[in-house]
PDB file of N, CA and C in Angstrom:
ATOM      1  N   UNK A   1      16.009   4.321 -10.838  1.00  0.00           N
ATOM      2  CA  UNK A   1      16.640   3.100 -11.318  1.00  0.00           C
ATOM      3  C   UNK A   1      17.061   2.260 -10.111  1.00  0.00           C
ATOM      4  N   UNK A   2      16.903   0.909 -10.128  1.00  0.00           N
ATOM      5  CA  UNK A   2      17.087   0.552  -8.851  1.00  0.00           C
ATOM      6  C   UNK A   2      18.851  -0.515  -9.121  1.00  0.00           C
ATOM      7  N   UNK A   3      19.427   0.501  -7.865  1.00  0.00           N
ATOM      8  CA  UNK A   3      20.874   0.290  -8.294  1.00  0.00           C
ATOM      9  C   UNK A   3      21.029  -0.913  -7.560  1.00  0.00           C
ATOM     10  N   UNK A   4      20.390  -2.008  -6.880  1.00  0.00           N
ATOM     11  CA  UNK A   4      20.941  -3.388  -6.949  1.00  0.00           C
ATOM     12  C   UNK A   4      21.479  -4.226  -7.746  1.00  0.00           C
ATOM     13  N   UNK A   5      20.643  -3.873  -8.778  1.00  0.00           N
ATOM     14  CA  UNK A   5      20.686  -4.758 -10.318  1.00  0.00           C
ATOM     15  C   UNK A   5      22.485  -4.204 -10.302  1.00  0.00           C
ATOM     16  N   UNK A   6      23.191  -2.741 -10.129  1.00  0.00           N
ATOM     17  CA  UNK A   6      24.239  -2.369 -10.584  1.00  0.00           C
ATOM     18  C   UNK A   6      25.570  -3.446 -10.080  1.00  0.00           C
ATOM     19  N   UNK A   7      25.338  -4.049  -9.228  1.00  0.00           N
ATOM     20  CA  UNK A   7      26.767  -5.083  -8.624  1.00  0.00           C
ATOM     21  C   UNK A   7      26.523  -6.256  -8.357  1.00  0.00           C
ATOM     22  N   UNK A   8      27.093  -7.252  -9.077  1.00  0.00           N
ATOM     23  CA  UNK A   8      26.787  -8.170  -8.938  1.00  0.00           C
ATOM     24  C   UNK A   8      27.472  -9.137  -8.227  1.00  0.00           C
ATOM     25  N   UNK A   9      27.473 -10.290  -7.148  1.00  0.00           N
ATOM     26  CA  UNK A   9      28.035 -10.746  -6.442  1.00  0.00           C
ATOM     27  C   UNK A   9      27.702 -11.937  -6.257  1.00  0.00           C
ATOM     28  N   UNK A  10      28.522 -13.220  -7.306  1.00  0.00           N
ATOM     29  CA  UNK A  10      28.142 -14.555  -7.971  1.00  0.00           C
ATOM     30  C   UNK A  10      28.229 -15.902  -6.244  1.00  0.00           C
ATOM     31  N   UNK A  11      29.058 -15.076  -5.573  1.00  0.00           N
ATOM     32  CA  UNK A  11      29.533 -16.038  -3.890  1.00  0.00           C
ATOM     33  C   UNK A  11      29.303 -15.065  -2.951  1.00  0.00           C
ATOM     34  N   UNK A  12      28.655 -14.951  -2.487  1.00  0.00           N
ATOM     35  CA  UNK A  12      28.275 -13.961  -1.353  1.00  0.00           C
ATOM     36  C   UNK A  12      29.240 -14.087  -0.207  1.00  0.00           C
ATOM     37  N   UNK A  13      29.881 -13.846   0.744  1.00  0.00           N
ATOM     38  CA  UNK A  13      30.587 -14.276   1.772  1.00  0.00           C
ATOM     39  C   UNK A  13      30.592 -13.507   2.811  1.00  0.00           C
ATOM     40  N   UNK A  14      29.376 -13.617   3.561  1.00  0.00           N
ATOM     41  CA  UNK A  14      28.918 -12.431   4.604  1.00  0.00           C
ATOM     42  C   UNK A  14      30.150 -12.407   5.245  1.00  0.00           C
ATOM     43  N   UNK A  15      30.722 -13.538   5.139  1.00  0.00           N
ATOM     44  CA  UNK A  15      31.626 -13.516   6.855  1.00  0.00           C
ATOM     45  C   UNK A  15      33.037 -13.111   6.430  1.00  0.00           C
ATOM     46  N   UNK A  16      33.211 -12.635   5.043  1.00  0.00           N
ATOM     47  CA  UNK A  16      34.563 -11.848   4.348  1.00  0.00           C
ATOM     48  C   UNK A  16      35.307 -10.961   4.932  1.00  0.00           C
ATOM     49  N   UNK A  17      36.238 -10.540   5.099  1.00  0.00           N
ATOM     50  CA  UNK A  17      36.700  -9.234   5.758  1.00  0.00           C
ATOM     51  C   UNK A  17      36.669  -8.384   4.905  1.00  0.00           C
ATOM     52  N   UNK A  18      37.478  -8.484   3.624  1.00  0.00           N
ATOM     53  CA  UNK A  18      37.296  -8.132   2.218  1.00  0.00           C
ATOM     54  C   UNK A  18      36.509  -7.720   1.359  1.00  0.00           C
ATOM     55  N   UNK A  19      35.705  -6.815   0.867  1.00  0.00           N
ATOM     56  CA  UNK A  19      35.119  -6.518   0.007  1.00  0.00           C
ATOM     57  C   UNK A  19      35.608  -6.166  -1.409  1.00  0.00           C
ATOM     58  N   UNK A  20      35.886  -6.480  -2.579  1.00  0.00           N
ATOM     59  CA  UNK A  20      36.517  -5.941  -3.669  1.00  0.00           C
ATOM     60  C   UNK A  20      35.417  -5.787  -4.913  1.00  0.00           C
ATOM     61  N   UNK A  21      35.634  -4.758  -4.889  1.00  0.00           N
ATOM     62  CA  UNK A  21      34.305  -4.080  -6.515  1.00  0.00           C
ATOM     63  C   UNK A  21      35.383  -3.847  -7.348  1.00  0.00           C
ATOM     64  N   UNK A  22      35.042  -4.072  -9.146  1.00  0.00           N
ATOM     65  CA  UNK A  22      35.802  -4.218  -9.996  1.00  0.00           C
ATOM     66  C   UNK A  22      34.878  -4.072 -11.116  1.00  0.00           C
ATOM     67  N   UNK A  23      35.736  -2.764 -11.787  1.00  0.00           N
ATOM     68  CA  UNK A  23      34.583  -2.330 -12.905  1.00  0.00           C
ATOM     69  C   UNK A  23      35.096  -3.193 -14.109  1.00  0.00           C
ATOM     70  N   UNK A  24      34.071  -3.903 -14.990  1.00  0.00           N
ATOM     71  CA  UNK A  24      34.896  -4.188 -16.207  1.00  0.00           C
ATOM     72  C   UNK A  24      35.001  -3.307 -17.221  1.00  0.00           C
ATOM     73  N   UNK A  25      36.318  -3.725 -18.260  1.00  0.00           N
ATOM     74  CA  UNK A  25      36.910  -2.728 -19.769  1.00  0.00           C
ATOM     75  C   UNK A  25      35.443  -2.509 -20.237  1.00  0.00           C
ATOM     76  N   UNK A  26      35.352  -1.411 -20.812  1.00  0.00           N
ATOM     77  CA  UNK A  26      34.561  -0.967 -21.835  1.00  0.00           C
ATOM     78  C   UNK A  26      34.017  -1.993 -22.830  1.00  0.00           C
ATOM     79  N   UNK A  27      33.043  -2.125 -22.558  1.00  0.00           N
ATOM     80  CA  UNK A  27      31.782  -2.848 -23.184  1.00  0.00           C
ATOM     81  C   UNK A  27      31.767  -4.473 -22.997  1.00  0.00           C
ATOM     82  N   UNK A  28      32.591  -4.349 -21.704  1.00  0.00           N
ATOM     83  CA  UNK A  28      32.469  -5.610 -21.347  1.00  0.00           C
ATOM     84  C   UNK A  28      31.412  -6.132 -20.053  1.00  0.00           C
ATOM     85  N   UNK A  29      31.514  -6.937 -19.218  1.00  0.00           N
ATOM     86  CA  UNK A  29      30.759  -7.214 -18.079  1.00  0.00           C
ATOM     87  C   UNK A  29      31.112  -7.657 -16.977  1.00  0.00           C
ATOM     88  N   UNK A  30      30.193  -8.229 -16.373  1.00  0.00           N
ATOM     89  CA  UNK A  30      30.618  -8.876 -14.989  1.00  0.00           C
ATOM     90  C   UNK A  30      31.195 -10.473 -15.371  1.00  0.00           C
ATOM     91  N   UNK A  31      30.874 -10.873 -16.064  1.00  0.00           N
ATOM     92  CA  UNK A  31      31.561 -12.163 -16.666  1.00  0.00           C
ATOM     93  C   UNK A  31      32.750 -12.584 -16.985  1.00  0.00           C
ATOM     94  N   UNK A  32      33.799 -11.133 -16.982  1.00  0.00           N
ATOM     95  CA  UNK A  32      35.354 -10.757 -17.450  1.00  0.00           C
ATOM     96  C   UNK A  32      36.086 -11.316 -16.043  1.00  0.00           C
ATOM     97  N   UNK A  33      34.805 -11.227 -15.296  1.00  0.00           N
ATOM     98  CA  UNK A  33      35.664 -12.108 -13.634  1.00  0.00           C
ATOM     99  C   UNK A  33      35.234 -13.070 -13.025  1.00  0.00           C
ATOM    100  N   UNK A  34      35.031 -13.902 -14.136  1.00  0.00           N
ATOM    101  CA  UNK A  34      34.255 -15.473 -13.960  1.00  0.00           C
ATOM    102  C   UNK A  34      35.438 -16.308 -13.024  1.00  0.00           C
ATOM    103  N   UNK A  35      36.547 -16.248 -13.567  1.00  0.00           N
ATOM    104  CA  UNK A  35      37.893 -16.780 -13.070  1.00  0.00           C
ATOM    105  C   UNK A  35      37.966 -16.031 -11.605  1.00  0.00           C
ATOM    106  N   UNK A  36      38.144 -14.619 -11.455  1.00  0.00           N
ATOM    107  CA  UNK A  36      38.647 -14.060 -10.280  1.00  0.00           C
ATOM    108  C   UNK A  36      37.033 -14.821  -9.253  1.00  0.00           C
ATOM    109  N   UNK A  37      36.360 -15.278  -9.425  1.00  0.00           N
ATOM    110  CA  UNK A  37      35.022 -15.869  -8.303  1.00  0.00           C
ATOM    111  C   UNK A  37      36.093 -16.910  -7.752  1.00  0.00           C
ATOM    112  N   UNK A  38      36.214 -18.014  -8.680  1.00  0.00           N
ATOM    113  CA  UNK A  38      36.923 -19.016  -8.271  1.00  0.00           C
ATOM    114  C   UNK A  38      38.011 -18.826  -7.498  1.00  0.00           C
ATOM    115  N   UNK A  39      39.185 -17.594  -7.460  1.00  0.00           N
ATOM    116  CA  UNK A  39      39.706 -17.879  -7.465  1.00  0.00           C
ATOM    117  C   UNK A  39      39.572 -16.976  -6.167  1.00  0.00           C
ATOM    118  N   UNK A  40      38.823 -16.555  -5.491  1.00  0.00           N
ATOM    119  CA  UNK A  40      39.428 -16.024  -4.418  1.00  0.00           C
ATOM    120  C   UNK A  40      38.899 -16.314  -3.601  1.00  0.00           C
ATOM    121  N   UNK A  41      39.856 -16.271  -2.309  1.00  0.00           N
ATOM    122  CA  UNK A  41      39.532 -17.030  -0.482  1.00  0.00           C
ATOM    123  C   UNK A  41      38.320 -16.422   0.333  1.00  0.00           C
ATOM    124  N   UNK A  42      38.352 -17.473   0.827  1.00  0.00           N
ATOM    125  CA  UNK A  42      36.687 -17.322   1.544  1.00  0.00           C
ATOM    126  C   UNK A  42      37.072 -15.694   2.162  1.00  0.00           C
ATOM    127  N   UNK A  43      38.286 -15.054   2.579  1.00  0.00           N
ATOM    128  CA  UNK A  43      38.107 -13.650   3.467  1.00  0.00           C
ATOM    129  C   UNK A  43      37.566 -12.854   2.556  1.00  0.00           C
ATOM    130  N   UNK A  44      37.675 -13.047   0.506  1.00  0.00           N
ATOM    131  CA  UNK A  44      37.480 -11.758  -0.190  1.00  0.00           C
ATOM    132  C   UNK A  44      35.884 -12.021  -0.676  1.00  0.00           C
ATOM    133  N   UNK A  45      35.369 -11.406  -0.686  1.00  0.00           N
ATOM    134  CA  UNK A  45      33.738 -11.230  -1.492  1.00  0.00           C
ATOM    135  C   UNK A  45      34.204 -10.142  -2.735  1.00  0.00           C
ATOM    136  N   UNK A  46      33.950 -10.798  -3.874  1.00  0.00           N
ATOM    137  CA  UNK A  46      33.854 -10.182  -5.214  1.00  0.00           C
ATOM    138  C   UNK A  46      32.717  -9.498  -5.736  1.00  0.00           C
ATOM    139  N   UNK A  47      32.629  -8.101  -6.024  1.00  0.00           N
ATOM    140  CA  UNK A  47      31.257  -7.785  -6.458  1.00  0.00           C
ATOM    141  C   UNK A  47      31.988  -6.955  -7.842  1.00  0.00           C
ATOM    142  N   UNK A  48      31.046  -7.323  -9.009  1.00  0.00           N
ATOM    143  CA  UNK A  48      31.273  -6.309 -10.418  1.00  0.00           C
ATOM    144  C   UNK A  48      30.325  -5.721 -10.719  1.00  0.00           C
ATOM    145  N   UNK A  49      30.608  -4.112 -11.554  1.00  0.00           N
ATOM    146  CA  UNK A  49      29.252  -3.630 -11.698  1.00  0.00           C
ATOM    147  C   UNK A  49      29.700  -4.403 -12.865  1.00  0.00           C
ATOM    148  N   UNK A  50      27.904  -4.155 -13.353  1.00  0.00           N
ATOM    149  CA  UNK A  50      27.150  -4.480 -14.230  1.00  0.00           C
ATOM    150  C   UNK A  50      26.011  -3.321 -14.712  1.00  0.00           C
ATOM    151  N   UNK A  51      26.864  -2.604 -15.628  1.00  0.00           N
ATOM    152  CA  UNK A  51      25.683  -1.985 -16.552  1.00  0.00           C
ATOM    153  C   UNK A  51      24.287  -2.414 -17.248  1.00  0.00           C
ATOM    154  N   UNK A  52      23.642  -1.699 -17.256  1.00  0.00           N
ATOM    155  CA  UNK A  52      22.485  -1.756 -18.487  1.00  0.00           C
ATOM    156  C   UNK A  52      22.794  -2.115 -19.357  1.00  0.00           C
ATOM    157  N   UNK A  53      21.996  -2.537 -19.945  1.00  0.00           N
ATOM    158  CA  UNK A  53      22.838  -3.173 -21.648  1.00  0.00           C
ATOM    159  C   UNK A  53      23.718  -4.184 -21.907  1.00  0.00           C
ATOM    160  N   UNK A  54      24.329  -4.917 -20.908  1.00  0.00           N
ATOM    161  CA  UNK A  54      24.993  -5.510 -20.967  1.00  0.00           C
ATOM    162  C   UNK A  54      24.916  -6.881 -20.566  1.00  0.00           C
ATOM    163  N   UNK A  55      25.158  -8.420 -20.655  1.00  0.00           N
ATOM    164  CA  UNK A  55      24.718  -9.305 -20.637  1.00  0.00           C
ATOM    165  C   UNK A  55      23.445  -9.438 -19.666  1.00  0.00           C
ATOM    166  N   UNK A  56      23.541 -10.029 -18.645  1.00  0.00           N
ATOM    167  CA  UNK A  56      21.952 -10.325 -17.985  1.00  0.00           C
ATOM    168  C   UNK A  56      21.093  -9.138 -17.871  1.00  0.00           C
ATOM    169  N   UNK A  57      21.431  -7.733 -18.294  1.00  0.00           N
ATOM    170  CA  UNK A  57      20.810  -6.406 -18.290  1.00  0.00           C
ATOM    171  C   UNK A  57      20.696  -6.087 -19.379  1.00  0.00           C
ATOM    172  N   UNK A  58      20.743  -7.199 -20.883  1.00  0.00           N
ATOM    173  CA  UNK A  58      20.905  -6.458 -21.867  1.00  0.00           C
ATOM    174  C   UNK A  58      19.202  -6.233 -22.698  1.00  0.00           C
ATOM    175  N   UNK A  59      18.301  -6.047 -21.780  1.00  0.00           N
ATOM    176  CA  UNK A  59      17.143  -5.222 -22.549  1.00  0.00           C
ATOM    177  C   UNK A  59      17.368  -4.531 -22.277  1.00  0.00           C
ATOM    178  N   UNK A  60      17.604  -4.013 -20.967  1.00  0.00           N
ATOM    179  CA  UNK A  60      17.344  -2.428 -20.176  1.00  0.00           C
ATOM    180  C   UNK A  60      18.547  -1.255 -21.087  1.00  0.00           C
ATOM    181  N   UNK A  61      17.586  -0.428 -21.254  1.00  0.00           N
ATOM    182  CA  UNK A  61      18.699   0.647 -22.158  1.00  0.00           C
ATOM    183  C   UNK A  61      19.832   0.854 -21.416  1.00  0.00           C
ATOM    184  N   UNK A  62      20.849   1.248 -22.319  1.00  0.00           N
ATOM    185  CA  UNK A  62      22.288   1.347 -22.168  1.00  0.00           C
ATOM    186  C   UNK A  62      22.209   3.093 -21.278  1.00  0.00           C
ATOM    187  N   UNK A  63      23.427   3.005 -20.489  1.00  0.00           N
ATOM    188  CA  UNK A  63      23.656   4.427 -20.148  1.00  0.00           C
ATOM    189  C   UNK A  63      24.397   4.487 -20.997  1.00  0.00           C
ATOM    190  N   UNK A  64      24.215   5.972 -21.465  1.00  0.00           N
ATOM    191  CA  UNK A  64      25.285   6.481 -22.627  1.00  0.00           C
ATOM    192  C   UNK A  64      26.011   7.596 -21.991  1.00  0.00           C
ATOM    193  N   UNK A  65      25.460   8.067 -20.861  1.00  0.00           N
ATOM    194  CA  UNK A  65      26.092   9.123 -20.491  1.00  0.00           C
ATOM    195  C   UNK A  65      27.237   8.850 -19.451  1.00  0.00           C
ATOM    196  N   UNK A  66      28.412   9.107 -19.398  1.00  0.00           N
ATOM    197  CA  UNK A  66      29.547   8.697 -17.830  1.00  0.00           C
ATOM    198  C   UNK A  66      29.062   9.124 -16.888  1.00  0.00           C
ATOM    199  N   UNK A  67      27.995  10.795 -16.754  1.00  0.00           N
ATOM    200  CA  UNK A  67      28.205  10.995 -15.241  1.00  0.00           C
ATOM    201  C   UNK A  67      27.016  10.426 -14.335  1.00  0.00           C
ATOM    202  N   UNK A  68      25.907  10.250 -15.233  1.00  0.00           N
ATOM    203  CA  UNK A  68      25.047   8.906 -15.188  1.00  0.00           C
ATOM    204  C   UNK A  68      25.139   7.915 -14.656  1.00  0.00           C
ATOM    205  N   UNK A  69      26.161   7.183 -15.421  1.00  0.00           N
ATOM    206  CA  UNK A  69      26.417   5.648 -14.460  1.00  0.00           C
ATOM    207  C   UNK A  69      27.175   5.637 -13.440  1.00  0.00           C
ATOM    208  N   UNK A  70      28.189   7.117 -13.599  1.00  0.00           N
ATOM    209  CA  UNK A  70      29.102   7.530 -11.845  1.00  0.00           C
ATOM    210  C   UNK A  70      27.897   7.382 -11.052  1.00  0.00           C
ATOM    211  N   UNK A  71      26.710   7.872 -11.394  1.00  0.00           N
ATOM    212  CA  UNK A  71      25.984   8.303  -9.700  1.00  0.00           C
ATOM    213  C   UNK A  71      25.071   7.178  -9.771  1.00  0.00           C
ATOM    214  N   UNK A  72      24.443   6.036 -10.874  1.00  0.00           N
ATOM    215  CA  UNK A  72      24.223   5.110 -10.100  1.00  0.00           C
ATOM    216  C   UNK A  72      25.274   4.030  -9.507  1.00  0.00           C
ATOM    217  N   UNK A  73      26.371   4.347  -9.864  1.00  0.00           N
ATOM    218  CA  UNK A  73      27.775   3.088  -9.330  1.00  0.00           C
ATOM    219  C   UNK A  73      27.571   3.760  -8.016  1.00  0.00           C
ATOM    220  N   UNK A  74      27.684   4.953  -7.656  1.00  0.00           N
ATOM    221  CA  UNK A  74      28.217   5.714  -6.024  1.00  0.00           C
ATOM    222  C   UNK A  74      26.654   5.250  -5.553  1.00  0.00           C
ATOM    223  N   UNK A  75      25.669   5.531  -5.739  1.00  0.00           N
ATOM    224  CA  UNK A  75      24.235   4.732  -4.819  1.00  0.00           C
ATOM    225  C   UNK A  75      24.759   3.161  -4.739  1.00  0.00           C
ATOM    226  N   UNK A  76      25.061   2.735  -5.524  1.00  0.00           N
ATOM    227  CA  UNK A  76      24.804   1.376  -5.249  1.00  0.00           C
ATOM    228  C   UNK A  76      26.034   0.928  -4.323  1.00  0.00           C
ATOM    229  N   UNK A  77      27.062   1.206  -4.504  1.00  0.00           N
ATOM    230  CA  UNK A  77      28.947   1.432  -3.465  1.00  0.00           C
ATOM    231  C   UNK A  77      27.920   1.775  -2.308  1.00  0.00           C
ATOM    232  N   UNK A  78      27.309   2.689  -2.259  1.00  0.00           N
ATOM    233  CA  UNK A  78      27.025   3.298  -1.281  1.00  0.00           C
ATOM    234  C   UNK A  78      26.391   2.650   0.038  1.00  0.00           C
ATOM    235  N   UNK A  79      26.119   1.640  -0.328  1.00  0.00           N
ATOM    236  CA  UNK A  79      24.866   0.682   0.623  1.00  0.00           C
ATOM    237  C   UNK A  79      25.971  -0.060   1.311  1.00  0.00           C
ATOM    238  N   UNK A  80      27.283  -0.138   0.758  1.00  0.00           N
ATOM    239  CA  UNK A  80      28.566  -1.306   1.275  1.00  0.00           C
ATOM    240  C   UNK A  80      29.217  -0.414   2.239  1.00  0.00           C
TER     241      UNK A  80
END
């Protein structure tokens, strides 16, 4: 599964000091932090996962299993 698709990051800000990943509530998405993009300073870069199944991923089958989407969230964390 290719865990890029897993975090999504709407302002990129290479030059951030900050990195902040933020899972959204249950059965929600990366869209729950449409507001937190706007709202934060050029030092923070915002990244959300984004499951399968879920808005811009919503053909790709759903993980149903937790320890599943733990180990593609930790590959994809993992590259940061």
């Amino acid at each position: 599964m290719n865990t890029d698709e897993w975090l999504v990051c709407r302002q990129p800000k290479p030059r951030a000091g900050v990195r902040l990943f933020c899972l959204p509530f249950a059965g929600g998405g990366a869209s729950a932090f449409n507001a937190w993009w706007r709202a934060m300073p050029e030092s923070v870069e915002l990244r959300v996962a984004q499951l399968p199944g879920r808005e811009a991923r919503f053909k790709q089958t759903a993980v149903t299993d937790f320890r599943t989407a733990v180990g593609h969230l930790a590959d994809a964390l993992e590259k940061h």
